[in-house]
Structures are given as structure tokens and as C-alpha cells.
PDB file of N, CA and C in Angstrom:
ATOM      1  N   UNK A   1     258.502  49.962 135.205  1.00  0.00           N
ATOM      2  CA  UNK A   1     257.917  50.503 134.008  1.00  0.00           C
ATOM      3  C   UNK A   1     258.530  49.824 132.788  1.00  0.00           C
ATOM      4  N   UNK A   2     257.598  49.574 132.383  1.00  0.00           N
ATOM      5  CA  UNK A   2     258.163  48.715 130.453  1.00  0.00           C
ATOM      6  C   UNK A   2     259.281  49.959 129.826  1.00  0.00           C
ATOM      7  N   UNK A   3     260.385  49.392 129.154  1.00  0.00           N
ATOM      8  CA  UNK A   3     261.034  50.402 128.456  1.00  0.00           C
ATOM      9  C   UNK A   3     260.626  50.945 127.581  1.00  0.00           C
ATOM     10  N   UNK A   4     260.587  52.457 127.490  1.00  0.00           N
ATOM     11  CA  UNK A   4     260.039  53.087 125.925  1.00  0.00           C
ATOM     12  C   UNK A   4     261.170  52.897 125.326  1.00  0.00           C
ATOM     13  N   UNK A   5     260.717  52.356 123.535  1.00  0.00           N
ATOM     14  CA  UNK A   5     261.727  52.250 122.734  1.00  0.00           C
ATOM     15  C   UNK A   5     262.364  53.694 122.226  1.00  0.00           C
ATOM     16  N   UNK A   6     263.485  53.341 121.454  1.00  0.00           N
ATOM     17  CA  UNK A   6     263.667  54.600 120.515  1.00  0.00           C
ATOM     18  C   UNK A   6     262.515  54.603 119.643  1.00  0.00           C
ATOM     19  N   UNK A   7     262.123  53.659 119.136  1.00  0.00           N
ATOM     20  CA  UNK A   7     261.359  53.453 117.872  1.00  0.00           C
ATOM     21  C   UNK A   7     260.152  54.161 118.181  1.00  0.00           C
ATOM     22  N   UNK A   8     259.389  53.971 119.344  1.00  0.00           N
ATOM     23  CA  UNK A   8     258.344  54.737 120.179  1.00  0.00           C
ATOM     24  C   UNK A   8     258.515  55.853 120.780  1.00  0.00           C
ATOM     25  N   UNK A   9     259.527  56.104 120.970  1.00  0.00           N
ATOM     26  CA  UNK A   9     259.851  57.535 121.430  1.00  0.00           C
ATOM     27  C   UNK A   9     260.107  58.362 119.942  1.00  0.00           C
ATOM     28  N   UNK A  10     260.711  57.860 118.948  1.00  0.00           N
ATOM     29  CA  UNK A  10     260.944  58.664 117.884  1.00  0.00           C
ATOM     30  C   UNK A  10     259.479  58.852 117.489  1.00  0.00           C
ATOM     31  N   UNK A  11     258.497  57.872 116.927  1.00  0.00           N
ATOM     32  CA  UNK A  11     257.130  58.507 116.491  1.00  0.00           C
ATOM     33  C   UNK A  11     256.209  58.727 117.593  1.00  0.00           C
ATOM     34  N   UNK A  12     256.665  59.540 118.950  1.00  0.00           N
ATOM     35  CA  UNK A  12     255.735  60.128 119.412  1.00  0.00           C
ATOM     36  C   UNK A  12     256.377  61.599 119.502  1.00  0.00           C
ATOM     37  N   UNK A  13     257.468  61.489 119.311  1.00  0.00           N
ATOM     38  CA  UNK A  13     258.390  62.980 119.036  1.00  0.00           C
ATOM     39  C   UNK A  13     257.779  63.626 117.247  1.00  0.00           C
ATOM     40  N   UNK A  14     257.571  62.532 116.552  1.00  0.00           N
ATOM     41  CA  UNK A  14     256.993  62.838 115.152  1.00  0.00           C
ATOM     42  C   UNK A  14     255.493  63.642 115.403  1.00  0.00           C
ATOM     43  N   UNK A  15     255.011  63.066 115.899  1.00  0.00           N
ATOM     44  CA  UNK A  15     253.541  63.040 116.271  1.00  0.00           C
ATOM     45  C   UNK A  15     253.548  64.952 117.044  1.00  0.00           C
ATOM     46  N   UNK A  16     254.036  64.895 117.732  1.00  0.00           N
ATOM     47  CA  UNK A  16     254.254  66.056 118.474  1.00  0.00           C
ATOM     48  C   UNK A  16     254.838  66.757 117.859  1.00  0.00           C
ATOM     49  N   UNK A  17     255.849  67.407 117.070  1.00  0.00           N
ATOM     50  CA  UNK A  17     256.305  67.738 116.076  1.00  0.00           C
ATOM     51  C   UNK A  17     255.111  68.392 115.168  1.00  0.00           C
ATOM     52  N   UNK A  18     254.158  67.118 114.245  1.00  0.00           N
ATOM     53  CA  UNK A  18     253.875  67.719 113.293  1.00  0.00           C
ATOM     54  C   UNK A  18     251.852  68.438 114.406  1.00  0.00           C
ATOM     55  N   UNK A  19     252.124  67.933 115.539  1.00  0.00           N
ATOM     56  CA  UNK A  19     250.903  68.682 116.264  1.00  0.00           C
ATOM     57  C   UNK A  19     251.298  70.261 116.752  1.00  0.00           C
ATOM     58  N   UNK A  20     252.820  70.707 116.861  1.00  0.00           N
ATOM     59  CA  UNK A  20     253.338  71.606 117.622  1.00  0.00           C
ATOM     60  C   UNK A  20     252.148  72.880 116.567  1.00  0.00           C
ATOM     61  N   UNK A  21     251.893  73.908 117.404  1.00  0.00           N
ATOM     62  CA  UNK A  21     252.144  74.257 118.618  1.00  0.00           C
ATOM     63  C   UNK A  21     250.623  73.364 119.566  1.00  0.00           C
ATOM     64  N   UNK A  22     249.522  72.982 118.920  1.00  0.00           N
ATOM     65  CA  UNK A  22     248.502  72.007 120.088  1.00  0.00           C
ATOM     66  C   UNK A  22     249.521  70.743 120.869  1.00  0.00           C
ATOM     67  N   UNK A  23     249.276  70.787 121.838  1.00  0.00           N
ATOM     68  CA  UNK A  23     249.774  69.907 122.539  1.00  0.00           C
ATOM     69  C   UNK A  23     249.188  68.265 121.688  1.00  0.00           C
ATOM     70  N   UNK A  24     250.064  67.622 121.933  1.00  0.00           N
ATOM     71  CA  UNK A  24     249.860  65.937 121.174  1.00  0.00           C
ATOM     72  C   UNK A  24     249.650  65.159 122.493  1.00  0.00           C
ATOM     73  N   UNK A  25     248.743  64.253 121.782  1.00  0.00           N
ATOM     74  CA  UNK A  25     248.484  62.998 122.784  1.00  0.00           C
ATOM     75  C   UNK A  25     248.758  61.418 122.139  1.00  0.00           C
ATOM     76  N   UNK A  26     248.765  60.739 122.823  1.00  0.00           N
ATOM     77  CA  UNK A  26     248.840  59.362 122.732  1.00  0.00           C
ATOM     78  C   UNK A  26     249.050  58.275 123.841  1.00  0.00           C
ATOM     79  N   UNK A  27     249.003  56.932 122.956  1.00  0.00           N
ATOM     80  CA  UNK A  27     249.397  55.818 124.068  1.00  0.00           C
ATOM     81  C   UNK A  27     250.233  54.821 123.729  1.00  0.00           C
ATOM     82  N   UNK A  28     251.308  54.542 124.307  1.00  0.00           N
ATOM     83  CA  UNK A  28     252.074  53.252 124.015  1.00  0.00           C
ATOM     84  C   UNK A  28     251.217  52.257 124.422  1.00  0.00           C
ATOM     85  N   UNK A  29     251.369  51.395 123.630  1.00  0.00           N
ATOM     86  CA  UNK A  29     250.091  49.994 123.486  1.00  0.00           C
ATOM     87  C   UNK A  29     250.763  48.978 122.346  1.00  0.00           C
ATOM     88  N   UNK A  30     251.236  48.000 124.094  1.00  0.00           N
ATOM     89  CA  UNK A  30     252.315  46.833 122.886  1.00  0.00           C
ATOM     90  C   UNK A  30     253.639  47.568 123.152  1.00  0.00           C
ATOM     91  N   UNK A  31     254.095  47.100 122.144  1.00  0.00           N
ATOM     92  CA  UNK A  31     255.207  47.145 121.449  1.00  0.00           C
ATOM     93  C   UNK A  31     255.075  49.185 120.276  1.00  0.00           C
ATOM     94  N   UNK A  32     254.742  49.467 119.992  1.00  0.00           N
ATOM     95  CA  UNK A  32     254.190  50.531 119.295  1.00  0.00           C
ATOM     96  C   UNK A  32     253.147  52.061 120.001  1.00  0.00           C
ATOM     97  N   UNK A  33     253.630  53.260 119.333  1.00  0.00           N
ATOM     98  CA  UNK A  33     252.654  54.696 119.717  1.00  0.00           C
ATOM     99  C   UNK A  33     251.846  54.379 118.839  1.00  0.00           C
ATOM    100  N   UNK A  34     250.272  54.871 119.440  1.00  0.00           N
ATOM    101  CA  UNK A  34     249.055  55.153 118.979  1.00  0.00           C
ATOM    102  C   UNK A  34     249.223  56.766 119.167  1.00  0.00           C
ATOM    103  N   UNK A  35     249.330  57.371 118.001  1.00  0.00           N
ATOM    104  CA  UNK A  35     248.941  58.959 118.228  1.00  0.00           C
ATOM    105  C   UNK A  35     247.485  59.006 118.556  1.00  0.00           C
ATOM    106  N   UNK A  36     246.845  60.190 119.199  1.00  0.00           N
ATOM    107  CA  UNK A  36     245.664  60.033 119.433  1.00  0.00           C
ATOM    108  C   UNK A  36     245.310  61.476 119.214  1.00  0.00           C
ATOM    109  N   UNK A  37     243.843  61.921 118.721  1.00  0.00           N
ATOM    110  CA  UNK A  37     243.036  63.238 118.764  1.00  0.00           C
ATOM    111  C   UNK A  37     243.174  63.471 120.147  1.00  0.00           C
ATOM    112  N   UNK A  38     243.525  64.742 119.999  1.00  0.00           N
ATOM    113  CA  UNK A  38     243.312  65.550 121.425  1.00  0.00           C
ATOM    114  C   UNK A  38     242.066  66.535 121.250  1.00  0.00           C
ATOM    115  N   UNK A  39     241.166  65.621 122.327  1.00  0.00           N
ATOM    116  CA  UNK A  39     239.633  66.420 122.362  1.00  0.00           C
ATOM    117  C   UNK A  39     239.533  67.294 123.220  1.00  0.00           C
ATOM    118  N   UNK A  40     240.536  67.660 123.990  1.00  0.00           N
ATOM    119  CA  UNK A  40     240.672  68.926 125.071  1.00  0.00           C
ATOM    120  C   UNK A  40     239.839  70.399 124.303  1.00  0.00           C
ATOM    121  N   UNK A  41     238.861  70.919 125.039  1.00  0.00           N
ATOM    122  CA  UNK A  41     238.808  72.017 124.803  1.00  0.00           C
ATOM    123  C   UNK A  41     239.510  73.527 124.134  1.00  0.00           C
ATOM    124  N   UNK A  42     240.707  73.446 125.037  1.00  0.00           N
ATOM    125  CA  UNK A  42     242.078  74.196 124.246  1.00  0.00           C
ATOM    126  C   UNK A  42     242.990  73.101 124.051  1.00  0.00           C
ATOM    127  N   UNK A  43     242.881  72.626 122.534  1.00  0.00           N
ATOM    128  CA  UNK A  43     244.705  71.754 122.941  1.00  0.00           C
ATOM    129  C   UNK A  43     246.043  72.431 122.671  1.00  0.00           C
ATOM    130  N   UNK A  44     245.815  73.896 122.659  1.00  0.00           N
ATOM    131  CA  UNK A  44     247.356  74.373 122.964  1.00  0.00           C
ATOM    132  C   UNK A  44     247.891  74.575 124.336  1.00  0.00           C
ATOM    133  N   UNK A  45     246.620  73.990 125.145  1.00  0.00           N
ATOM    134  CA  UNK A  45     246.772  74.289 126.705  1.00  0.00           C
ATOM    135  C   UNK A  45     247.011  73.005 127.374  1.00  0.00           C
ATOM    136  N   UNK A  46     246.167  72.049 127.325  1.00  0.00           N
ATOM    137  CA  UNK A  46     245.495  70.799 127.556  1.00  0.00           C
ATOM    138  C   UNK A  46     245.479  69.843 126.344  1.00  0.00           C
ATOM    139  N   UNK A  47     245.623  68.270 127.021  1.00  0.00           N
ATOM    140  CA  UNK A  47     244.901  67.463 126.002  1.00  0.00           C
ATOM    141  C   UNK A  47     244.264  66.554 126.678  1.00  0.00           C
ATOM    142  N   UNK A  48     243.311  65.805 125.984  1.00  0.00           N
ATOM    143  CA  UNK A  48     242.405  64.934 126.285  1.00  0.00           C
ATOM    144  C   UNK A  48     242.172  63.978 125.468  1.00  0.00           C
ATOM    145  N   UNK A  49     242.251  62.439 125.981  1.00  0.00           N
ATOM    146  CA  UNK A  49     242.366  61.262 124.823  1.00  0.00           C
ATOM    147  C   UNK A  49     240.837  60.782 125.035  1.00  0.00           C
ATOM    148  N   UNK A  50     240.059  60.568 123.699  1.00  0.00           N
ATOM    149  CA  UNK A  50     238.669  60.320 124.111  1.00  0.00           C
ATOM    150  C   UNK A  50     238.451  58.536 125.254  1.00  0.00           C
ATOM    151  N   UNK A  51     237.482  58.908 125.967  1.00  0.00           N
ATOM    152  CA  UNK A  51     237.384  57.582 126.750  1.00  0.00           C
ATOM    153  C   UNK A  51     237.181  56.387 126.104  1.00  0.00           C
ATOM    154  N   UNK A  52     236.851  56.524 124.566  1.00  0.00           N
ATOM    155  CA  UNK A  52     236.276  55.447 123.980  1.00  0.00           C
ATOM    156  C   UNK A  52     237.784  54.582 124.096  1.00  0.00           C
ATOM    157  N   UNK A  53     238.621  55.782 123.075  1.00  0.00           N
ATOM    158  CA  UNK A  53     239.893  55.507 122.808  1.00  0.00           C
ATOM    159  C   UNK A  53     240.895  54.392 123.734  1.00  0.00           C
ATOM    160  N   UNK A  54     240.758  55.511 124.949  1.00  0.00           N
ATOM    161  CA  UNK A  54     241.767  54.475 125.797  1.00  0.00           C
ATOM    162  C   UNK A  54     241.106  53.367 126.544  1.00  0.00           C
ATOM    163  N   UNK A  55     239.617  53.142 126.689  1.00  0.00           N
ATOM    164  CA  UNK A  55     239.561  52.051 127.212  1.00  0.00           C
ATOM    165  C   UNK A  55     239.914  50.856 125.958  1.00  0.00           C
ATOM    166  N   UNK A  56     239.708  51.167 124.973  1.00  0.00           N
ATOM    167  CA  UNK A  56     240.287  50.241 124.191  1.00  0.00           C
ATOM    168  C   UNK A  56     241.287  49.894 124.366  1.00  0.00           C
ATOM    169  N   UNK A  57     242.560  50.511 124.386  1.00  0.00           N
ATOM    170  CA  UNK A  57     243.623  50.192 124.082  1.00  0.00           C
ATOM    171  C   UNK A  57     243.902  49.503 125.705  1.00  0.00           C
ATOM    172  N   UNK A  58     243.199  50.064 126.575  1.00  0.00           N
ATOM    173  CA  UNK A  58     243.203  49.506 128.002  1.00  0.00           C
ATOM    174  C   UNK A  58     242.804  48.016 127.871  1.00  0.00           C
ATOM    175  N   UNK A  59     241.952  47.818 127.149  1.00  0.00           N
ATOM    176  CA  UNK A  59     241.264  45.858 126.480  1.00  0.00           C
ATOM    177  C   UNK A  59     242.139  45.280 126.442  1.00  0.00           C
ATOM    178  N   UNK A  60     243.266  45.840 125.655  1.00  0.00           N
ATOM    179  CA  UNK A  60     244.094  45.295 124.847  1.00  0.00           C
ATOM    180  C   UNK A  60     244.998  44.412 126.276  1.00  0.00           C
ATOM    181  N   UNK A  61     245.258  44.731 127.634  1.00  0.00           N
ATOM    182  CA  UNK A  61     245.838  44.202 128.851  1.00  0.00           C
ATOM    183  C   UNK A  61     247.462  44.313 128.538  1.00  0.00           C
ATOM    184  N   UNK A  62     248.259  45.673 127.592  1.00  0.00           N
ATOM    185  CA  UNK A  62     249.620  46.024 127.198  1.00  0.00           C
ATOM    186  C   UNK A  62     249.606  47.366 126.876  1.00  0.00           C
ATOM    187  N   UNK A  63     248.825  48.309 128.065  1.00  0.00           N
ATOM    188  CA  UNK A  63     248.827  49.834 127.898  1.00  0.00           C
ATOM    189  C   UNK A  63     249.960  50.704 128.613  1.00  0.00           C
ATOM    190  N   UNK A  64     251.230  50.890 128.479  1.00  0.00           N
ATOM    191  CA  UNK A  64     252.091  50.600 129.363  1.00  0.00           C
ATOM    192  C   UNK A  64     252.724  52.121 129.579  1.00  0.00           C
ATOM    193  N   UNK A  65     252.190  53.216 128.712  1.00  0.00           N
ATOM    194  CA  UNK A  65     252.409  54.319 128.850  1.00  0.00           C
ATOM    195  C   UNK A  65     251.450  55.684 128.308  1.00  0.00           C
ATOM    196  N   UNK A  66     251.133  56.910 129.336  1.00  0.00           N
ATOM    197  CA  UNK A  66     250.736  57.374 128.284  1.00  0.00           C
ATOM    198  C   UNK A  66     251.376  58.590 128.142  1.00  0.00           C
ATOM    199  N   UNK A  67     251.552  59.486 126.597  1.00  0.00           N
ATOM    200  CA  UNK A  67     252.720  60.575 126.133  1.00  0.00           C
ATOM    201  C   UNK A  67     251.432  61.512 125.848  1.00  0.00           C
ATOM    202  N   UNK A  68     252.108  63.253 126.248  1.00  0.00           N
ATOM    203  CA  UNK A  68     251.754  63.778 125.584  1.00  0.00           C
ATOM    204  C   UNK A  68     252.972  65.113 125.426  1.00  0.00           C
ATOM    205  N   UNK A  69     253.082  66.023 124.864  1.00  0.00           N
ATOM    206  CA  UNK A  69     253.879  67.372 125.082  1.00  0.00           C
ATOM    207  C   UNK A  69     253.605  68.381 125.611  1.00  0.00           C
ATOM    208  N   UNK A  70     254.175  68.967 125.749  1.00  0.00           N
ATOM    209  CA  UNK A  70     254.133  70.428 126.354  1.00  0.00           C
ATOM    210  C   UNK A  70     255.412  71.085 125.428  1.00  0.00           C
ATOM    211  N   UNK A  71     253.931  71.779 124.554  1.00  0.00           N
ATOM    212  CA  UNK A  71     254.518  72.531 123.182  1.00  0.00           C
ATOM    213  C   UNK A  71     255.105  73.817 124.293  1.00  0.00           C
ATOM    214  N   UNK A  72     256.025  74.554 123.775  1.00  0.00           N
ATOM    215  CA  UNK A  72     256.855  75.702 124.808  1.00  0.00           C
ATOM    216  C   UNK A  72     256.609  75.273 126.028  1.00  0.00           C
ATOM    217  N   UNK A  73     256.999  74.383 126.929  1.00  0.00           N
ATOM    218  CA  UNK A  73     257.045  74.239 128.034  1.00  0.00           C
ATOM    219  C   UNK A  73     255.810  74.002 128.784  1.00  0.00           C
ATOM    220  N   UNK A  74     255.997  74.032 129.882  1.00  0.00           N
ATOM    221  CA  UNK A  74     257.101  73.573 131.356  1.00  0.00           C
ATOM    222  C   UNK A  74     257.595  72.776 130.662  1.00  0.00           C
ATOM    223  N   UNK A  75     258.861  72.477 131.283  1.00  0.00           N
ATOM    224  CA  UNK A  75     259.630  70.950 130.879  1.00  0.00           C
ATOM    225  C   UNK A  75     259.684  70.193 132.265  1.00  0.00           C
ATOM    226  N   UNK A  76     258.666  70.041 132.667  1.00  0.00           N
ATOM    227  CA  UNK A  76     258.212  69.493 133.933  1.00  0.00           C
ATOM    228  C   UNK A  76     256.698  69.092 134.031  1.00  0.00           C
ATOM    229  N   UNK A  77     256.491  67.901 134.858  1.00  0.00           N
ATOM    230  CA  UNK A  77     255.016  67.609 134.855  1.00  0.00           C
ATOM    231  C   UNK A  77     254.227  69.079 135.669  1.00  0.00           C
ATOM    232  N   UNK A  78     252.913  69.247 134.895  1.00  0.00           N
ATOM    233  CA  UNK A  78     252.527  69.959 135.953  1.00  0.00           C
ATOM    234  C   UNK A  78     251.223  69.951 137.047  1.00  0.00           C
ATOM    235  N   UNK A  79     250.701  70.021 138.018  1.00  0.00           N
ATOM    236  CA  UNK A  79     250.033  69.661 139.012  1.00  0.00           C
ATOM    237  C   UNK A  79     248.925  68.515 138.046  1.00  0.00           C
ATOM    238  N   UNK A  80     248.453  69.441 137.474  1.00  0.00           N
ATOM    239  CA  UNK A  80     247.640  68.364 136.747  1.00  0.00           C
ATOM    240  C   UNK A  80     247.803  67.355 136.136  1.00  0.00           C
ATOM    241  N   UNK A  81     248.994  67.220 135.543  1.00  0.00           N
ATOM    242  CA  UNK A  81     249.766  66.284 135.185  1.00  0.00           C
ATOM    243  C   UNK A  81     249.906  65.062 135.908  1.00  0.00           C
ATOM    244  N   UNK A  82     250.289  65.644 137.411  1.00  0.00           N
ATOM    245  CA  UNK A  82     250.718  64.689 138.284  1.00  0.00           C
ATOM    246  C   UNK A  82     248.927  64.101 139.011  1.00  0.00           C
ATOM    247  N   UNK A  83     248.377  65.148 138.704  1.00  0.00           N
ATOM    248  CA  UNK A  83     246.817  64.468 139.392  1.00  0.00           C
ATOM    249  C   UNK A  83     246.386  63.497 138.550  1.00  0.00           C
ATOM    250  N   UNK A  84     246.440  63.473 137.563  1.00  0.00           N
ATOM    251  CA  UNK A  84     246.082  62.707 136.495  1.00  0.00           C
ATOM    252  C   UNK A  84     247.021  61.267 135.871  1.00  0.00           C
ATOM    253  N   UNK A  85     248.019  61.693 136.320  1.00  0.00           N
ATOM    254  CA  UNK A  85     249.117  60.392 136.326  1.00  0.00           C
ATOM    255  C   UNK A  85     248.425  59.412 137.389  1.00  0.00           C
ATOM    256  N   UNK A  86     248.522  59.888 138.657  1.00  0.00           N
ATOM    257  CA  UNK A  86     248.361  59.090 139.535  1.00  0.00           C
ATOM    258  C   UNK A  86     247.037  58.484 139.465  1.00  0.00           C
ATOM    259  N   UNK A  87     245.484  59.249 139.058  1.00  0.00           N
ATOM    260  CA  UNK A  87     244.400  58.488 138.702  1.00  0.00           C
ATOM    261  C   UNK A  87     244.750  57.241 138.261  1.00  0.00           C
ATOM    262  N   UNK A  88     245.574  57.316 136.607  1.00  0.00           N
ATOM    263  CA  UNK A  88     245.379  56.324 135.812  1.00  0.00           C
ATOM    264  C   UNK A  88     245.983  55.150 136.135  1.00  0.00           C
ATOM    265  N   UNK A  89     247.256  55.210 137.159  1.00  0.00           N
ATOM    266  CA  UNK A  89     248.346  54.222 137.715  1.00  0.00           C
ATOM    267  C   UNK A  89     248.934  53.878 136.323  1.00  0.00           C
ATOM    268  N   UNK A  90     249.248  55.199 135.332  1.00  0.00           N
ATOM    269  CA  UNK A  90     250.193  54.384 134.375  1.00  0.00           C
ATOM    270  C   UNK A  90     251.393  55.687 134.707  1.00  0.00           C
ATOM    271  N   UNK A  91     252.365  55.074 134.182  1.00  0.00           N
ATOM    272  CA  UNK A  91     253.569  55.985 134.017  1.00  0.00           C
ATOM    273  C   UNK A  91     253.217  56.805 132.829  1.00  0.00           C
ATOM    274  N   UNK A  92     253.362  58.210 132.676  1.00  0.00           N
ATOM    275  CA  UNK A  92     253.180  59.594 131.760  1.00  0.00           C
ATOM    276  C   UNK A  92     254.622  59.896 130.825  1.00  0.00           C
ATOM    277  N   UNK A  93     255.019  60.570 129.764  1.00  0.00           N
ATOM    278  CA  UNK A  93     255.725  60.900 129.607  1.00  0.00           C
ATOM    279  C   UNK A  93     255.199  61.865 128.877  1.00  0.00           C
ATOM    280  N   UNK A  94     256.336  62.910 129.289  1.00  0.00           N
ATOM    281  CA  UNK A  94     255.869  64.337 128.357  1.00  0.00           C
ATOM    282  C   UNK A  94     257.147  64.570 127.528  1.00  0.00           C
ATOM    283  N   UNK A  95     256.787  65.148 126.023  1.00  0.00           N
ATOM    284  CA  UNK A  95     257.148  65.536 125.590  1.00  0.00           C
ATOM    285  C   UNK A  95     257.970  66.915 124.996  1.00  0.00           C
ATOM    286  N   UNK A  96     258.231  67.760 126.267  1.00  0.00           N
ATOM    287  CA  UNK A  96     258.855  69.210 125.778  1.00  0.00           C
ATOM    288  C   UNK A  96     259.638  69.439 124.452  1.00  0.00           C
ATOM    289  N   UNK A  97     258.784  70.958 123.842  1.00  0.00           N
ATOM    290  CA  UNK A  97     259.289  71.143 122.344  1.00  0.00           C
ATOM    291  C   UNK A  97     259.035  72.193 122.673  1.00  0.00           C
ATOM    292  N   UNK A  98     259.809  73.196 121.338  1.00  0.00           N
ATOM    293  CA  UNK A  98     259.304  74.267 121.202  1.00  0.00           C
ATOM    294  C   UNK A  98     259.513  74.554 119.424  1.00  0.00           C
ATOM    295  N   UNK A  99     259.605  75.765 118.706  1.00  0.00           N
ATOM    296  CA  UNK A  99     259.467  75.618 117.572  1.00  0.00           C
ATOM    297  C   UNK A  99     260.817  75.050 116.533  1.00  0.00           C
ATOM    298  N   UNK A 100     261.720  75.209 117.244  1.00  0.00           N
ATOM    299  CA  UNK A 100     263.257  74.513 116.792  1.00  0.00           C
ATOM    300  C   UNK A 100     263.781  73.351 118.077  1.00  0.00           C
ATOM    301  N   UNK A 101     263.051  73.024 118.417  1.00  0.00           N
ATOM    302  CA  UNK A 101     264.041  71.792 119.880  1.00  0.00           C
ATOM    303  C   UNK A 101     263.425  70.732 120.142  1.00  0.00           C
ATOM    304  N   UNK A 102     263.564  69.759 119.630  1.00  0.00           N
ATOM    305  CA  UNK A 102     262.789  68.933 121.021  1.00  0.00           C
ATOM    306  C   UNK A 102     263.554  68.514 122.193  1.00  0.00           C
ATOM    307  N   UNK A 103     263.288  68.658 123.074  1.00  0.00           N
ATOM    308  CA  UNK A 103     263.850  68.470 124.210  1.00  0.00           C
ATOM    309  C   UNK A 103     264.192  67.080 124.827  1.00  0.00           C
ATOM    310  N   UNK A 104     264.774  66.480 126.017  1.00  0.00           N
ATOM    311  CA  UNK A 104     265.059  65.782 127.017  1.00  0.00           C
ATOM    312  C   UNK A 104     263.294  65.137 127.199  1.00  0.00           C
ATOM    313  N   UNK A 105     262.914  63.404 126.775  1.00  0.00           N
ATOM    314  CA  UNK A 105     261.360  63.705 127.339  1.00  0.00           C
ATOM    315  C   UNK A 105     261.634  63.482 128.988  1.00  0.00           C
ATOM    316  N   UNK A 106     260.379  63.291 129.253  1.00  0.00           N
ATOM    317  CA  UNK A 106     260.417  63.233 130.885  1.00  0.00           C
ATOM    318  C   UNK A 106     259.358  62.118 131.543  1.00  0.00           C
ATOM    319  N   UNK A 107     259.937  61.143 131.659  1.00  0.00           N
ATOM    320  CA  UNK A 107     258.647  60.005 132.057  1.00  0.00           C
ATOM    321  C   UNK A 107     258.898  60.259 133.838  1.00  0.00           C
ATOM    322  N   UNK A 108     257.160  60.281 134.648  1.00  0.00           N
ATOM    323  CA  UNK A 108     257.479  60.337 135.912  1.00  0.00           C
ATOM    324  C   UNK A 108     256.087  59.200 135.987  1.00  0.00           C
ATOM    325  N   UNK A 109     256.613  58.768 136.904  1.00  0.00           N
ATOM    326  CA  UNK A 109     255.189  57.862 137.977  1.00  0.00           C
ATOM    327  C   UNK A 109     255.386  58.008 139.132  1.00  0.00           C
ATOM    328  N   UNK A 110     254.094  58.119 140.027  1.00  0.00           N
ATOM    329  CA  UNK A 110     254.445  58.374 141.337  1.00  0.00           C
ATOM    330  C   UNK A 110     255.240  59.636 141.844  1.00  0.00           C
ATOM    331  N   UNK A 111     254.513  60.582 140.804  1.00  0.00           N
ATOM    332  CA  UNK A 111     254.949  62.145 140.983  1.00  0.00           C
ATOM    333  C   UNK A 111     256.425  62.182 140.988  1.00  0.00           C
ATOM    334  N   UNK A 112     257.028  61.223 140.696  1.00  0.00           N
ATOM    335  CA  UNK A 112     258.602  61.597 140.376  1.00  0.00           C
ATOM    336  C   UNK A 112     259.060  61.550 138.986  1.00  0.00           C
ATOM    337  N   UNK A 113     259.602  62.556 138.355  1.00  0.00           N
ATOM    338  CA  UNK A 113     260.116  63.323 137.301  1.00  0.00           C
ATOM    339  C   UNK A 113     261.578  62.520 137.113  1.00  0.00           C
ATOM    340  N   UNK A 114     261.266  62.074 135.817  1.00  0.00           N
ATOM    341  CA  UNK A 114     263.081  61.315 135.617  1.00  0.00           C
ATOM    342  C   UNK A 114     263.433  61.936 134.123  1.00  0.00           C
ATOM    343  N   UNK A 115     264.363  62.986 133.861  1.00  0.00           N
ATOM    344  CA  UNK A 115     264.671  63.387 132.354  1.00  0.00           C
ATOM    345  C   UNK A 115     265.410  61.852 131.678  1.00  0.00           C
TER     346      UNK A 115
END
């Protein structure tokens, strides 16, 4: 897996932050986070990056992660999480926050969870 920077990890912690309590989405692409609209139905539950969105950034052939949070928890991927990781064959990272913390993130691929 490509290293997430600080620099990319700090503005997707921003991003999530100023989305708390809807869950935040995005994609590392390059070198740099793309925050992205979360078109999920509930996004304090779910998020959803539009298809237009990521096949673009998929064009681009340097899509190397994708982030989202889990505003109050789990601080763990969860089933869906992991169903949906494995579709895309990219490595996930989630973001756990709550209204004072951000937490430990958690990048897993291949259904394994690394704080």
C-alpha cells in the first residue's frame, strides 16, 4: 500500500472534522485528499462517493486510497466496510471521531484492520 502522508491524513482528519457528526468521504489521488460529497442516503450512517466522482479519479491510474469516518464509532471496519473494501481492491481507511477526539485512523485491506 502507498504511504498515507501526514499531510493527507491531516486534511482528511480536517474534512471529517468539519463533516462530524455526517460521516465524510474521500479519495487519496496522487500525492493529495480529494474530500468528496457523501451522496449516501443517511450520511450520519453511511457514505457514498458519486460514481462519476471516483471513476475519475480512477482515470487518473494514482487512486491509492479510499477514507471515510465513522463519526462516534465503531473504531473498527464494519461488515460493510469490509464488503466494500474488498469490491474495490483498494486499501480503506477510516477515520474514528467523536465530538472532542479524533482518534487512532485505521487503514485495513484484505479485511485486516491495522491502527
Amino acid at each position: 500500500m502507498k504511504q498515507i502522508t501526514s499531510t493527507i491524513l491531516e486534511a482528511a482528519q480536517r474534512h471529517a472534522r468539519a463533516e462530524y457528526p455526517r460521516e465524510a468521504c474521500g479519495l487519496v489521488v496522487g500525492d493529495s485528499y480529494r474530500p468528496c460529497r457523501n451522496e449516501a442516503a443517511d450520511p450520519m450512517q453511511d457514505f457514498e462517493i458519486a460514481t462519476q466522482v471516483y471513476l475519475d479519479a480512477e482515470a487518473t491510474g494514482d487512486l491509492p486510497a479510499v477514507v471515510h469516518s465513522h463519526p462516534d464509532g465503531p473504531h473498527a471496519p464494519s461488515e460493510v466496510d469490509c464488503r466494500a473494501q474488498a469490491a474495490s481492491g483498494l486499501p480503506w481507511v477510516i477515520l474514528p471521531l467523536d465530538a472532542e477526539c479524533m482518534f487512532q485512523p485505521i487503514t485495513f485491506d484484505s479485511h485486516e484492520a491495522t491502527p
